[in-house]
ModelCIF file with pLDDT and N, C-alpha, C, O atoms, coordinates in Angstrom:
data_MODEL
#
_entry.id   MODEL 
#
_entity.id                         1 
_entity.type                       polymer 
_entity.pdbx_number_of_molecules   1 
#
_entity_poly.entity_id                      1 
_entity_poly.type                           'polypeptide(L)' 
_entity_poly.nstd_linkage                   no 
_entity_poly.nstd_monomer                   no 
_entity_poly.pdbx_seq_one_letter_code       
;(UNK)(UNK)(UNK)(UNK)(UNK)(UNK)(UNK)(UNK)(UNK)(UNK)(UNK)(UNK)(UNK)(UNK)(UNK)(UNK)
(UNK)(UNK)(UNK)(UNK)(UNK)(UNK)(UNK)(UNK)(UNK)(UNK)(UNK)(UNK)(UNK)(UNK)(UNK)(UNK)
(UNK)(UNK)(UNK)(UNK)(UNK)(UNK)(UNK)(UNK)(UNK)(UNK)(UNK)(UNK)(UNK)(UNK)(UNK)(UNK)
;
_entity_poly.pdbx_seq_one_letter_code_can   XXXXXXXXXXXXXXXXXXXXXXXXXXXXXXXXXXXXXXXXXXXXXXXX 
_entity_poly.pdbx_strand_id                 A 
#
loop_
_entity_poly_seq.entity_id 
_entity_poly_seq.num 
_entity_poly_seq.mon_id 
_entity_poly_seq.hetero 
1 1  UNK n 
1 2  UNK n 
1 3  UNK n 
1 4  UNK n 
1 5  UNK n 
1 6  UNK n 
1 7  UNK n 
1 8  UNK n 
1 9  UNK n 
1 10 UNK n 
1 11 UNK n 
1 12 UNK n 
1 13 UNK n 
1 14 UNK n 
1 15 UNK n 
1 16 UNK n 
1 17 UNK n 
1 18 UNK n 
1 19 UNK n 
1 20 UNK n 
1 21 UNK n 
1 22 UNK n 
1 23 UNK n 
1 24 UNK n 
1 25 UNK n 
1 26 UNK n 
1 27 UNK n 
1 28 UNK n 
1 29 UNK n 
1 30 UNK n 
1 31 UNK n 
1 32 UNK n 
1 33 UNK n 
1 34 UNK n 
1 35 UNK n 
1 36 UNK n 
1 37 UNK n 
1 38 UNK n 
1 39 UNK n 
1 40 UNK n 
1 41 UNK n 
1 42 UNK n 
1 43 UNK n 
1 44 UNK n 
1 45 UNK n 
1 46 UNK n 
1 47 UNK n 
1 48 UNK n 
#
_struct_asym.id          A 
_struct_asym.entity_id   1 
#
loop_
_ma_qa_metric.id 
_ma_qa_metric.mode 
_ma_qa_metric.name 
_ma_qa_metric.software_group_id 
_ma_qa_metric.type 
1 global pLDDT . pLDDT 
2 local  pLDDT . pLDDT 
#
_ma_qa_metric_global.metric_id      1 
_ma_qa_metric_global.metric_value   94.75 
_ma_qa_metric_global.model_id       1 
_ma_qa_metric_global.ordinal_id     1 
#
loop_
_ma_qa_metric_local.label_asym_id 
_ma_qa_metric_local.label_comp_id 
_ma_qa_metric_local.label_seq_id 
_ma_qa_metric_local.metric_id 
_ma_qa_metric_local.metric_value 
_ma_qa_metric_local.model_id 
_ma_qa_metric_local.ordinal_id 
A UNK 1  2 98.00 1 1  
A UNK 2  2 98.00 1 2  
A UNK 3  2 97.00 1 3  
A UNK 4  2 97.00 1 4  
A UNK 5  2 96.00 1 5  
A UNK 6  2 96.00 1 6  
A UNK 7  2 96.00 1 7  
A UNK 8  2 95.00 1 8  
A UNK 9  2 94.00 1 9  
A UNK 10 2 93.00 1 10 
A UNK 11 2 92.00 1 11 
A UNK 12 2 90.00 1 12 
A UNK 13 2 90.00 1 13 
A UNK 14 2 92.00 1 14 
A UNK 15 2 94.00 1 15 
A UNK 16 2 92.00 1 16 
A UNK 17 2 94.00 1 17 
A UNK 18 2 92.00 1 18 
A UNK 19 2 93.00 1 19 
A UNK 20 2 97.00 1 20 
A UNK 21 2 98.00 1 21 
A UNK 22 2 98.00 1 22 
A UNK 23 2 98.00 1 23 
A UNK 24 2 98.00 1 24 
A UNK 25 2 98.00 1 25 
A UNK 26 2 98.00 1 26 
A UNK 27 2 98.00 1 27 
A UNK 28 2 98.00 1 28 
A UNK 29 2 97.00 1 29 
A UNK 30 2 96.00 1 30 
A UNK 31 2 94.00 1 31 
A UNK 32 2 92.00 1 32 
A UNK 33 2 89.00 1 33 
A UNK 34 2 91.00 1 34 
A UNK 35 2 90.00 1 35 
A UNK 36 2 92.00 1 36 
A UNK 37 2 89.00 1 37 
A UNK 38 2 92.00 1 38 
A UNK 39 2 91.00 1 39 
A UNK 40 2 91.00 1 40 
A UNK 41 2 93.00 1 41 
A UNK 42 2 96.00 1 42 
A UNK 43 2 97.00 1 43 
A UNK 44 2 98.00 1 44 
A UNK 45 2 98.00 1 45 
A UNK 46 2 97.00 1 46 
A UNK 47 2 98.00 1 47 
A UNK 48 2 97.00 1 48 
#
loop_
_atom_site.group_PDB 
_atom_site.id 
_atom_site.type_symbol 
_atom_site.label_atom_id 
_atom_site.label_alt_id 
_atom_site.label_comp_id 
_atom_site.label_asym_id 
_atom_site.label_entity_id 
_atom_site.label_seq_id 
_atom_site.pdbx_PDB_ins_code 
_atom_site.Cartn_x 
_atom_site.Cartn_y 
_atom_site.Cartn_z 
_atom_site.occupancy 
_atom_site.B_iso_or_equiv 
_atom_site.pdbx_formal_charge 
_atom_site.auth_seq_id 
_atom_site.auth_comp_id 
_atom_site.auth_asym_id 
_atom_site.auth_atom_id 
_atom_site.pdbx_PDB_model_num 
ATOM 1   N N  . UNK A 1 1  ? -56.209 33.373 -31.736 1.00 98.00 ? 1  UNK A N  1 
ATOM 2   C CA . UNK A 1 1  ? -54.829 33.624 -31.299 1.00 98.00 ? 1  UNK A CA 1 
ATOM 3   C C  . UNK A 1 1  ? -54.115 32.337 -30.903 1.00 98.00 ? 1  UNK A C  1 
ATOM 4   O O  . UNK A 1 1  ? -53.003 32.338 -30.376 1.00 98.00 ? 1  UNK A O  1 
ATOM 5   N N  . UNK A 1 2  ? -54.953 31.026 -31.239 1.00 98.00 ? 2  UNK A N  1 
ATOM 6   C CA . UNK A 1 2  ? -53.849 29.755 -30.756 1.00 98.00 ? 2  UNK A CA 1 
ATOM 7   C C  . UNK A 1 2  ? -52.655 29.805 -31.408 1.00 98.00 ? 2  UNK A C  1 
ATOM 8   O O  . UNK A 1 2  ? -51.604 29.786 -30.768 1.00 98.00 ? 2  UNK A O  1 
ATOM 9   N N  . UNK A 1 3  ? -52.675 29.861 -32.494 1.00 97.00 ? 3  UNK A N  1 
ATOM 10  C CA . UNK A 1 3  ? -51.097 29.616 -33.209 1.00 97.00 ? 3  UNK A CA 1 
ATOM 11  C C  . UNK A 1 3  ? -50.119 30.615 -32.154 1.00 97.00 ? 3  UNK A C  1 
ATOM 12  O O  . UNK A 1 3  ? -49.259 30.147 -31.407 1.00 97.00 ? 3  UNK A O  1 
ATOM 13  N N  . UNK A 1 4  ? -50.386 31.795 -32.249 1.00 97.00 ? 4  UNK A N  1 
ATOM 14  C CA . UNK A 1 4  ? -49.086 32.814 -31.683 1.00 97.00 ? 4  UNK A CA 1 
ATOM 15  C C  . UNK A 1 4  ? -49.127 32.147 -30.180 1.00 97.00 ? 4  UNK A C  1 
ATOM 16  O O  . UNK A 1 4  ? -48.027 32.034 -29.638 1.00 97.00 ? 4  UNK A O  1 
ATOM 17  N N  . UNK A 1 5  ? -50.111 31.760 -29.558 1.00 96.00 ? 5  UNK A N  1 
ATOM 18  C CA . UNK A 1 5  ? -50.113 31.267 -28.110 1.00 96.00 ? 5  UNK A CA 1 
ATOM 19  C C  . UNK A 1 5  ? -49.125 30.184 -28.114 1.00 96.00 ? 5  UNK A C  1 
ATOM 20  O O  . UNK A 1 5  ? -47.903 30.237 -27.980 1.00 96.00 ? 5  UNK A O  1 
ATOM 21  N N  . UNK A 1 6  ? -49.919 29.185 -28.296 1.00 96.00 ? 6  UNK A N  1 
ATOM 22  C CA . UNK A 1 6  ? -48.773 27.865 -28.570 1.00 96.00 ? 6  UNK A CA 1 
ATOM 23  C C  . UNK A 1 6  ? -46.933 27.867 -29.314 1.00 96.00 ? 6  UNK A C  1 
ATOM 24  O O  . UNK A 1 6  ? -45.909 27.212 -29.118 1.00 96.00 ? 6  UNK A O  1 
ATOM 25  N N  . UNK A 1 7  ? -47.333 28.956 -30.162 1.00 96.00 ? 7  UNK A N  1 
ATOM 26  C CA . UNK A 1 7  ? -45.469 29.139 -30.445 1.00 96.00 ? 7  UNK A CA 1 
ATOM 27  C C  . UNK A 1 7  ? -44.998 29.648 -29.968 1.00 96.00 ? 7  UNK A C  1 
ATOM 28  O O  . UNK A 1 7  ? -43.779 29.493 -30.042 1.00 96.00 ? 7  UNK A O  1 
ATOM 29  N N  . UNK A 1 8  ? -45.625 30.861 -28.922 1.00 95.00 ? 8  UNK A N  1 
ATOM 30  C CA . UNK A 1 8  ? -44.660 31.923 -28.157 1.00 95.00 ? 8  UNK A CA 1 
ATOM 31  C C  . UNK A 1 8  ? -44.256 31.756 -26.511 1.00 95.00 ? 8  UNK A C  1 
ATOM 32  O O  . UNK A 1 8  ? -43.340 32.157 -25.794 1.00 95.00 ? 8  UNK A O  1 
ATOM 33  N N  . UNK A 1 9  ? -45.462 30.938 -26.339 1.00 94.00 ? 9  UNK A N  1 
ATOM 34  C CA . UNK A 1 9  ? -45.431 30.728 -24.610 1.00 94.00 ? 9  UNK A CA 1 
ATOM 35  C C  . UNK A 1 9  ? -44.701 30.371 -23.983 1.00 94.00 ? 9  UNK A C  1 
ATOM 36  O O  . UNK A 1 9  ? -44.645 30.826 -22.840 1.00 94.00 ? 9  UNK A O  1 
ATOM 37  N N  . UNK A 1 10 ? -43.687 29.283 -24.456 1.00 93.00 ? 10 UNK A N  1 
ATOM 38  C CA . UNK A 1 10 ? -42.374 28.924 -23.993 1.00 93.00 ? 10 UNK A CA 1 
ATOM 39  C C  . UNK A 1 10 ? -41.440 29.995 -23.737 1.00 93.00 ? 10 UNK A C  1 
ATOM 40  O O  . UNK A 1 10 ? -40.571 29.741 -22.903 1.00 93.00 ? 10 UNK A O  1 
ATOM 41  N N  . UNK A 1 11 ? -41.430 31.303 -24.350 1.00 92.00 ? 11 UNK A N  1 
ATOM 42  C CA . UNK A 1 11 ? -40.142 31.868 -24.240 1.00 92.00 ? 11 UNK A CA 1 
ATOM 43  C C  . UNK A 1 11 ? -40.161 32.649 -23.270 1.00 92.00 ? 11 UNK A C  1 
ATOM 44  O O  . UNK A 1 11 ? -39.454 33.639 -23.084 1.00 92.00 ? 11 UNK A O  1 
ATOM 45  N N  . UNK A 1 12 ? -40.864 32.277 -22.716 1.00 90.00 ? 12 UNK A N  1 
ATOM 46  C CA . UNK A 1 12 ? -41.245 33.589 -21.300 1.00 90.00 ? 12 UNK A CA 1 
ATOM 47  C C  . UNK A 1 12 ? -41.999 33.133 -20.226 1.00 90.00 ? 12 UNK A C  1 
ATOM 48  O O  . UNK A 1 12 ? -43.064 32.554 -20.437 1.00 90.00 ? 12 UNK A O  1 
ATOM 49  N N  . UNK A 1 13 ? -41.648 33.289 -19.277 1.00 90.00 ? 13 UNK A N  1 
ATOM 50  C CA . UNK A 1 13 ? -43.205 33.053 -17.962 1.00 90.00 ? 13 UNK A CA 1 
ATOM 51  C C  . UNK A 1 13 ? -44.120 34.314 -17.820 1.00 90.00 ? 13 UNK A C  1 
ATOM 52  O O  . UNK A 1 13 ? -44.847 34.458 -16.837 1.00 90.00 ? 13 UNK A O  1 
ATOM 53  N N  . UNK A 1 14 ? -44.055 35.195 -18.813 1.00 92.00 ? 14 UNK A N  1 
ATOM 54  C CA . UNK A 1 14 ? -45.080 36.468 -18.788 1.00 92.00 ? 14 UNK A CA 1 
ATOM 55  C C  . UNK A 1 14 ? -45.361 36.619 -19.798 1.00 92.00 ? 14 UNK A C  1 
ATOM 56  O O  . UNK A 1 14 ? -44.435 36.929 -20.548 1.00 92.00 ? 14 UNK A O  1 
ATOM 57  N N  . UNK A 1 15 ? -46.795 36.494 -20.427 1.00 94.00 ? 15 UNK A N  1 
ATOM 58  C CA . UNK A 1 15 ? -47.268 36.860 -21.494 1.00 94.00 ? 15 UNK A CA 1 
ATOM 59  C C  . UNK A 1 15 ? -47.867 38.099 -21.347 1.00 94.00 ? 15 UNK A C  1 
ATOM 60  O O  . UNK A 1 15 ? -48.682 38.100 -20.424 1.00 94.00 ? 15 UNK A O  1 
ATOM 61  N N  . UNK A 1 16 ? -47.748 39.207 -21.955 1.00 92.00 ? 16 UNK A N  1 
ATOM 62  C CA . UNK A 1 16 ? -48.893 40.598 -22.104 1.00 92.00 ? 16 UNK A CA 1 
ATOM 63  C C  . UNK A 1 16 ? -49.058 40.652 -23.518 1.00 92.00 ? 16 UNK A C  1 
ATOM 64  O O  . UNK A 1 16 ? -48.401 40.510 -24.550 1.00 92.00 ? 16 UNK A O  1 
ATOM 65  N N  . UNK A 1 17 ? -50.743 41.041 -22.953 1.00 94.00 ? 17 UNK A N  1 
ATOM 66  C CA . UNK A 1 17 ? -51.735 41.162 -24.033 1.00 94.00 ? 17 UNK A CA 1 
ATOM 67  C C  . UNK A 1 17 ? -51.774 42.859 -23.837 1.00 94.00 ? 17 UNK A C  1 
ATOM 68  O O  . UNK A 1 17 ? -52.028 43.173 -22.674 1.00 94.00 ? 17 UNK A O  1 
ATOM 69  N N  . UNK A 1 18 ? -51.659 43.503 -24.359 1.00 92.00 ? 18 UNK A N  1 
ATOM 70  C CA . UNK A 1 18 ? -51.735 44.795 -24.924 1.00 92.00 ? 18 UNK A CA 1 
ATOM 71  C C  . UNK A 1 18 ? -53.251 45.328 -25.252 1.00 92.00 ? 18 UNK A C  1 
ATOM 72  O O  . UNK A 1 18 ? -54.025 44.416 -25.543 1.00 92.00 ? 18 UNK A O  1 
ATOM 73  N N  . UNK A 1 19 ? -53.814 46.666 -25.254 1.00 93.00 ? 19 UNK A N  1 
ATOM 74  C CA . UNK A 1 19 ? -55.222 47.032 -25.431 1.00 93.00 ? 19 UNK A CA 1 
ATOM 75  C C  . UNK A 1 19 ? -55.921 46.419 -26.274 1.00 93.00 ? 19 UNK A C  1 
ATOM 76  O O  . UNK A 1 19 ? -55.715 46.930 -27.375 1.00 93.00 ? 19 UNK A O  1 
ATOM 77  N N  . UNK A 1 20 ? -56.726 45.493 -26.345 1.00 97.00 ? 20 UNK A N  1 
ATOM 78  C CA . UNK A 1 20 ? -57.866 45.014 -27.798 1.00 97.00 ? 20 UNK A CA 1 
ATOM 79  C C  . UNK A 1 20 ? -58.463 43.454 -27.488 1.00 97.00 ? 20 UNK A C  1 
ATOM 80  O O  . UNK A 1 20 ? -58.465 42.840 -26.421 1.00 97.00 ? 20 UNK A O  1 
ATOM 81  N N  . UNK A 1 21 ? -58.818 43.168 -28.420 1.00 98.00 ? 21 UNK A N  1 
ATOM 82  C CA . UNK A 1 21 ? -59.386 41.557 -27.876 1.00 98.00 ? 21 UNK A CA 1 
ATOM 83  C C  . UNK A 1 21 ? -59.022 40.249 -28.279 1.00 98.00 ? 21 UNK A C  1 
ATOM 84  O O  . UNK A 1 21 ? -59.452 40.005 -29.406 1.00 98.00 ? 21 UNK A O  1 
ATOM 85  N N  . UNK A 1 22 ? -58.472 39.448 -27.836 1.00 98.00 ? 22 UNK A N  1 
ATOM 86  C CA . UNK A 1 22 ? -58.406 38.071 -28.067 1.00 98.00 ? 22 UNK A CA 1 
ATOM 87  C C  . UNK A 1 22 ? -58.767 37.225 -28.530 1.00 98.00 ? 22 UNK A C  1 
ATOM 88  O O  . UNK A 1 22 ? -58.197 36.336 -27.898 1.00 98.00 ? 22 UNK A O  1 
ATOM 89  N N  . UNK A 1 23 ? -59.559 36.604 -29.490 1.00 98.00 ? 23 UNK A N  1 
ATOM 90  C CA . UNK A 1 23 ? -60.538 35.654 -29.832 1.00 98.00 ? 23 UNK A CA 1 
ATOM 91  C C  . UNK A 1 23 ? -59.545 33.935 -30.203 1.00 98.00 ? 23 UNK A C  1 
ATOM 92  O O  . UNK A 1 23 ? -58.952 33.445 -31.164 1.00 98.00 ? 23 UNK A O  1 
ATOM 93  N N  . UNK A 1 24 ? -59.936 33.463 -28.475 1.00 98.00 ? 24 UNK A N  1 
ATOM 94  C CA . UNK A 1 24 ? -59.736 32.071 -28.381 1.00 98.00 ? 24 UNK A CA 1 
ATOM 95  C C  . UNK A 1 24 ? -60.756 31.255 -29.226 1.00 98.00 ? 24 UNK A C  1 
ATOM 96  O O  . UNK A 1 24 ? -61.915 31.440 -28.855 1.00 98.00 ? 24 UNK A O  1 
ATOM 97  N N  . UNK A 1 25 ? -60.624 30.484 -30.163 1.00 98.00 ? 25 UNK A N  1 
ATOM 98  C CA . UNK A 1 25 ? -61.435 29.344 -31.087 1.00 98.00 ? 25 UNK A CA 1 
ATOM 99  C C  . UNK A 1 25 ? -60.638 27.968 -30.946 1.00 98.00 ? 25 UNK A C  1 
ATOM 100 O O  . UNK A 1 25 ? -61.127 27.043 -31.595 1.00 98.00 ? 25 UNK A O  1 
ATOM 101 N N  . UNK A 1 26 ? -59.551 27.693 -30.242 1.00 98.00 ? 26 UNK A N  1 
ATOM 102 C CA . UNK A 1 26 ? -59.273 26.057 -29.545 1.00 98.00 ? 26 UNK A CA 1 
ATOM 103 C C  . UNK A 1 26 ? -58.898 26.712 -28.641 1.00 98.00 ? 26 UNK A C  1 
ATOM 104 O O  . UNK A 1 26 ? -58.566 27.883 -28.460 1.00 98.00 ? 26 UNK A O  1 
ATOM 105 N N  . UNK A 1 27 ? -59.045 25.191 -27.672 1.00 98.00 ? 27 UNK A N  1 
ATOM 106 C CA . UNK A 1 27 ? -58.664 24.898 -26.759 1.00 98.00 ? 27 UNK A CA 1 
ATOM 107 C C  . UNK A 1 27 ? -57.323 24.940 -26.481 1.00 98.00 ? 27 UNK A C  1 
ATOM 108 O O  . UNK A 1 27 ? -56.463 24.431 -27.200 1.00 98.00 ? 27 UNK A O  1 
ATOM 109 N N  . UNK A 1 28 ? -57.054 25.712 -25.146 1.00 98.00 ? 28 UNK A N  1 
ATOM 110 C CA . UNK A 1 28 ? -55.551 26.078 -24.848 1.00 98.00 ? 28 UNK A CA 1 
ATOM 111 C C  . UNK A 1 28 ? -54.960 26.382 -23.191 1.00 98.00 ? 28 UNK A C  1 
ATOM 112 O O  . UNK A 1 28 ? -55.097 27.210 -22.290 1.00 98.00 ? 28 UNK A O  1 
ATOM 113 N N  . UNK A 1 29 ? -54.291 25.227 -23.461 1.00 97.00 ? 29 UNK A N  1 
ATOM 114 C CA . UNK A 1 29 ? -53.392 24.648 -21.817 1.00 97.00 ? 29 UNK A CA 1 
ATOM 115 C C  . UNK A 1 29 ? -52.287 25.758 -21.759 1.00 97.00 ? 29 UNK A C  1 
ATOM 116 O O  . UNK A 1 29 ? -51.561 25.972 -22.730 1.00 97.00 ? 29 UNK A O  1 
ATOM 117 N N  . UNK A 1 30 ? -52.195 26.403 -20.670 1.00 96.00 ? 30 UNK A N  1 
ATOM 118 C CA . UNK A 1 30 ? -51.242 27.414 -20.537 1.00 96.00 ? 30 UNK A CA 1 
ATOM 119 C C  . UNK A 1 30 ? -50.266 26.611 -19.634 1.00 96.00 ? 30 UNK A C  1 
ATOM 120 O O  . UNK A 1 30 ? -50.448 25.702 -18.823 1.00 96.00 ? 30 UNK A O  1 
ATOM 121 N N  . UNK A 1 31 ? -49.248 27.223 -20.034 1.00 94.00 ? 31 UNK A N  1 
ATOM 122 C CA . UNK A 1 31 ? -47.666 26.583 -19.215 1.00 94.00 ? 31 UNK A CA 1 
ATOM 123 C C  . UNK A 1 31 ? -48.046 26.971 -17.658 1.00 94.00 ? 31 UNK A C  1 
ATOM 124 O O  . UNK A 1 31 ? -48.561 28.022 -17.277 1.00 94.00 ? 31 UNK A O  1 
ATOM 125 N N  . UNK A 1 32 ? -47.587 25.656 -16.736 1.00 92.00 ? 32 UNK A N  1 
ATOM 126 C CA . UNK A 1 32 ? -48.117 25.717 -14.873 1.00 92.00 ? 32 UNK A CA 1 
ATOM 127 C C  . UNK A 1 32 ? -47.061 27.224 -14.795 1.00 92.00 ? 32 UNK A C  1 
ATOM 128 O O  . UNK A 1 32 ? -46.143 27.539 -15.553 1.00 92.00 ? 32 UNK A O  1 
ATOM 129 N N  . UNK A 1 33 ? -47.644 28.008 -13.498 1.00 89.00 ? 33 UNK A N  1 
ATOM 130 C CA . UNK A 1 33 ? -47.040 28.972 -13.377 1.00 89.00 ? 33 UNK A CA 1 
ATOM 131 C C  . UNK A 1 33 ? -46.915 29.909 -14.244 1.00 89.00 ? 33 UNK A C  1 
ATOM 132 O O  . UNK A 1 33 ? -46.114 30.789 -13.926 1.00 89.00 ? 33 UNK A O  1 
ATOM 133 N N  . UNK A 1 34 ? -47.592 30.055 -15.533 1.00 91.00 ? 34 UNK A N  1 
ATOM 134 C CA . UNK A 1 34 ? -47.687 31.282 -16.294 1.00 91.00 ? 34 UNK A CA 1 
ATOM 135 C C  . UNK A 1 34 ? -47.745 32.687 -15.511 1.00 91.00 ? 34 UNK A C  1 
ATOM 136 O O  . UNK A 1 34 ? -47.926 32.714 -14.294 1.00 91.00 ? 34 UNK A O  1 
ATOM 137 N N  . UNK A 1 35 ? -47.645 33.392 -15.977 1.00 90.00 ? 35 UNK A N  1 
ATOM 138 C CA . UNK A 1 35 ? -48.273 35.109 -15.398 1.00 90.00 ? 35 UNK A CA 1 
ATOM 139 C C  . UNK A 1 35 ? -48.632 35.924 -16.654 1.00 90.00 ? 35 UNK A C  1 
ATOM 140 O O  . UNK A 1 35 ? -47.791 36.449 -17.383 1.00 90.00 ? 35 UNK A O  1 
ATOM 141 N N  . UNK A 1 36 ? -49.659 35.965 -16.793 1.00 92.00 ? 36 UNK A N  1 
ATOM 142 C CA . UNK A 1 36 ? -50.672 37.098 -17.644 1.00 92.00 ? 36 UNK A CA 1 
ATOM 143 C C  . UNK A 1 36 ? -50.945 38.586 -17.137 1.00 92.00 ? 36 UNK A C  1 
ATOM 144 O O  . UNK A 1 36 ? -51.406 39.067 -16.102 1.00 92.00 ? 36 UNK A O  1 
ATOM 145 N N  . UNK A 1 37 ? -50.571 38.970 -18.044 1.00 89.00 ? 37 UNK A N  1 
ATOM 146 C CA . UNK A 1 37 ? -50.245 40.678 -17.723 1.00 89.00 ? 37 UNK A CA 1 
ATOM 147 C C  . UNK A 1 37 ? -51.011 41.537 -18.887 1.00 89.00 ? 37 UNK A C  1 
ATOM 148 O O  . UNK A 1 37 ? -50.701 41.777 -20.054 1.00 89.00 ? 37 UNK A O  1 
ATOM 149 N N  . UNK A 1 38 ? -52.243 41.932 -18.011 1.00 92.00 ? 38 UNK A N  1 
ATOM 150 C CA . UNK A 1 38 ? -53.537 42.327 -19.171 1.00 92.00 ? 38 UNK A CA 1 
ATOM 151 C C  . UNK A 1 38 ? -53.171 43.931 -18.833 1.00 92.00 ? 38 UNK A C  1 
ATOM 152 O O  . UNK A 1 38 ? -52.842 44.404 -17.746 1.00 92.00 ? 38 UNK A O  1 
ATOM 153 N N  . UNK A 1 39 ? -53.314 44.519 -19.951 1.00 91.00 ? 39 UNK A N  1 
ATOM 154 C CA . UNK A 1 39 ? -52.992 46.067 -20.318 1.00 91.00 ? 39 UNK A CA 1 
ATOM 155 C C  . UNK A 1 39 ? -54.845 46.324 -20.285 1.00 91.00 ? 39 UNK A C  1 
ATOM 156 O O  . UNK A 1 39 ? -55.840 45.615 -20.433 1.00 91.00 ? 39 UNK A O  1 
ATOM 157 N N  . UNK A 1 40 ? -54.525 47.881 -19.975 1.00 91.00 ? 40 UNK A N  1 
ATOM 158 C CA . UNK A 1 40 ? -56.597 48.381 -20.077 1.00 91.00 ? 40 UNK A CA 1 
ATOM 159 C C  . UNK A 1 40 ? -57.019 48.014 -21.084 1.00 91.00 ? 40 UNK A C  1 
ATOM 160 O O  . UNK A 1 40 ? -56.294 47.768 -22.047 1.00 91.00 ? 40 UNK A O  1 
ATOM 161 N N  . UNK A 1 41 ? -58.472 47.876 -21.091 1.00 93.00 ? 41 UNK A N  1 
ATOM 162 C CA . UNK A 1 41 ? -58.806 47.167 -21.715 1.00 93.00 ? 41 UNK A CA 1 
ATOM 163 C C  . UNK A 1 41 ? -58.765 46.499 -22.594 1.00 93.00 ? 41 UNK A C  1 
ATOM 164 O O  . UNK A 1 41 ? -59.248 46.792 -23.688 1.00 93.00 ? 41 UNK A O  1 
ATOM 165 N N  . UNK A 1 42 ? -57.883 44.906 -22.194 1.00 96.00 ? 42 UNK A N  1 
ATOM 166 C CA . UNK A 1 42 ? -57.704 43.851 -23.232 1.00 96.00 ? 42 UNK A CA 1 
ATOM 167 C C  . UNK A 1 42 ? -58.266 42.643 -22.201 1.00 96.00 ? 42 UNK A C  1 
ATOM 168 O O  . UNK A 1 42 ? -58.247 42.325 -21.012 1.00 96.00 ? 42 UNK A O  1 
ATOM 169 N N  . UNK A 1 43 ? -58.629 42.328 -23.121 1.00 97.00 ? 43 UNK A N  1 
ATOM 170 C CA . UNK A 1 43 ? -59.847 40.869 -22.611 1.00 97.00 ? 43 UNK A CA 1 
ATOM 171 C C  . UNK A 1 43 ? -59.723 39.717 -23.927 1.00 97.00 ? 43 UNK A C  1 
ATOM 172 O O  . UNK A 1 43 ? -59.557 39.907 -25.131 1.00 97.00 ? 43 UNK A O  1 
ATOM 173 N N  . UNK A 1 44 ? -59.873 38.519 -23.167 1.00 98.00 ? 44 UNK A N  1 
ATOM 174 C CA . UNK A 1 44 ? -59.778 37.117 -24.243 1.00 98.00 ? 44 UNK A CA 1 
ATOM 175 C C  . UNK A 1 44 ? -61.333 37.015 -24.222 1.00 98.00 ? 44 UNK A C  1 
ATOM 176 O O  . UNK A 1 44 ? -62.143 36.977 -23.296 1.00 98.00 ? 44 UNK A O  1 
ATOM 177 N N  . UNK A 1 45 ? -61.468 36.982 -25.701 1.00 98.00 ? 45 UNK A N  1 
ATOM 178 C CA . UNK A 1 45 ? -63.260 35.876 -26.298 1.00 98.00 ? 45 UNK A CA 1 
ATOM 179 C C  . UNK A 1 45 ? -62.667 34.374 -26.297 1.00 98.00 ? 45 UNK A C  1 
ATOM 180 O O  . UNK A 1 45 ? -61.629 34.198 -26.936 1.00 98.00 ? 45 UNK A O  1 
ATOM 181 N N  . UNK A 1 46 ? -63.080 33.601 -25.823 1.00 97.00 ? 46 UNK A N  1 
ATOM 182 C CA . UNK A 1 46 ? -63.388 32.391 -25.995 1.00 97.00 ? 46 UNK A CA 1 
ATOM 183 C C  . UNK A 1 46 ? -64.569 31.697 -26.406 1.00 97.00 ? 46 UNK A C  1 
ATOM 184 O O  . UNK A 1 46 ? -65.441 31.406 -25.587 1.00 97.00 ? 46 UNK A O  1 
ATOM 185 N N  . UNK A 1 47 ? -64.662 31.384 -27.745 1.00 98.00 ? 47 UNK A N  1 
ATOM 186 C CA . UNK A 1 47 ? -65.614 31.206 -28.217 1.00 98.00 ? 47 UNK A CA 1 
ATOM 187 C C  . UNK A 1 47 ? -66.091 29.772 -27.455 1.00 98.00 ? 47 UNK A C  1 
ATOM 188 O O  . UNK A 1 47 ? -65.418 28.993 -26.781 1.00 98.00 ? 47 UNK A O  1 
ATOM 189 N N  . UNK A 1 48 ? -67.703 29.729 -27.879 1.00 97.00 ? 48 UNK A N  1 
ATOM 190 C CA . UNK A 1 48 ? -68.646 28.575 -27.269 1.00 97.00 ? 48 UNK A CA 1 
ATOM 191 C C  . UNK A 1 48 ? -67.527 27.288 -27.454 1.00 97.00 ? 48 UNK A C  1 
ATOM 192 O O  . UNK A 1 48 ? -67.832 26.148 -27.102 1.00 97.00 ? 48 UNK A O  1 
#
């Protein structure tokens, strides 16, 4: 999910992730002061 992360994060100080899973594969600096707004069960993989 880096691409949609990195192009979308600017337009908002609230990101929601909606029910399902995430799979982080880079590395990713979130904007200071973000707010993450996780819906039931949705969870980020970050791979090794």
């Amino acid at each position: 999910i880096y691409t949609v992360l990195n192009t979308n994060q600017s337009l908002s100080g609230i990101i929601y992730f909606p029910t399902g899973t995430y799979y982080l594969n880079t590395n990713f600096a979130l904007d200071t002061d973000k707010v993450l707004v996780f819906d039931k069960n949705a969870k980020i993989k970050i791979n090794n």
